[in-house]
Protein backbone atom coordinates (compact mmCIF):
# COMPACT_ATOMS: atom_id res chain seq x y z
CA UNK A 1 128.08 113.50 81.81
CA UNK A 2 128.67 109.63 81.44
CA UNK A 3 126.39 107.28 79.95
CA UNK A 4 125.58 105.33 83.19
CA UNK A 5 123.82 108.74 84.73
CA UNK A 6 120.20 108.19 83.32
CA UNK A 7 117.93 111.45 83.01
CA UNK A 8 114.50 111.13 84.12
CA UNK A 9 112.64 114.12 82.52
CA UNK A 10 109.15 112.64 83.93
CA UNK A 11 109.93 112.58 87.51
CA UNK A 12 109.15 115.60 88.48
CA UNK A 13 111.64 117.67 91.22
CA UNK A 14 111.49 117.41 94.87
CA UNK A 15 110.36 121.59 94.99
CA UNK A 16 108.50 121.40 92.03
CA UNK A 17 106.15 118.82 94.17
CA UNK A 18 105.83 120.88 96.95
CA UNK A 19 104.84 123.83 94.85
CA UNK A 20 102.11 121.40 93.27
CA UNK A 21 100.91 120.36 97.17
CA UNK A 22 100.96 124.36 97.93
CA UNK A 23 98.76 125.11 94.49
CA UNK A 24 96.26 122.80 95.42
CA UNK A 25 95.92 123.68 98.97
CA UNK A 26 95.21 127.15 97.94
CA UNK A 27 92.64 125.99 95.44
CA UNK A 28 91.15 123.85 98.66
CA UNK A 29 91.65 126.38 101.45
CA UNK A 30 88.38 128.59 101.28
CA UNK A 31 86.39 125.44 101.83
CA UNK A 32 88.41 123.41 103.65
CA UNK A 33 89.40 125.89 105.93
CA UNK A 34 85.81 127.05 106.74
CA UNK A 35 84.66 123.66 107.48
CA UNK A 36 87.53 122.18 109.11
CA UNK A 37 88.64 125.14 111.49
CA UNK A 38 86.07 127.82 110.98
CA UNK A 39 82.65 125.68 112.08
CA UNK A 40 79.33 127.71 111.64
CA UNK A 41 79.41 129.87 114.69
CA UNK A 42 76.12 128.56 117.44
CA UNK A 43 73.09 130.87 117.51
CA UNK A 44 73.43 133.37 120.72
CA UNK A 45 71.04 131.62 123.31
CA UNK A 46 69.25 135.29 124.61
CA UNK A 47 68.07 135.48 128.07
CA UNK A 48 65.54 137.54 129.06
CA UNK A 49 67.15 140.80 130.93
CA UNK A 50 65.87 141.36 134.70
């Protein structure tokens, strides 16, 4: 390698970044997910039969 190609051993790498982004979306997903996509489902209105 020459001199002029400089190492940067803190940056981290581009797939190493999205594996970071994927680990913490796991660790958010269960409540996230619930509130986000999954609302609390609506009480079933009952109407009387007859």
């Amino acid at each position: 390698m020459s001199k002029t190609y400089r190492h940067q051993p803190d940056k981290p790498k581009p797939r190493e970044i999205k594996r970071q982004r994927q680990r913490e979306a796991m660790m958010m997903r269960p409540s996230a997910y619930a509130q986000v996509l999954l609302p609390e489902p609506e009480p079933p209105v009952w109407k009387p039969l007859g």
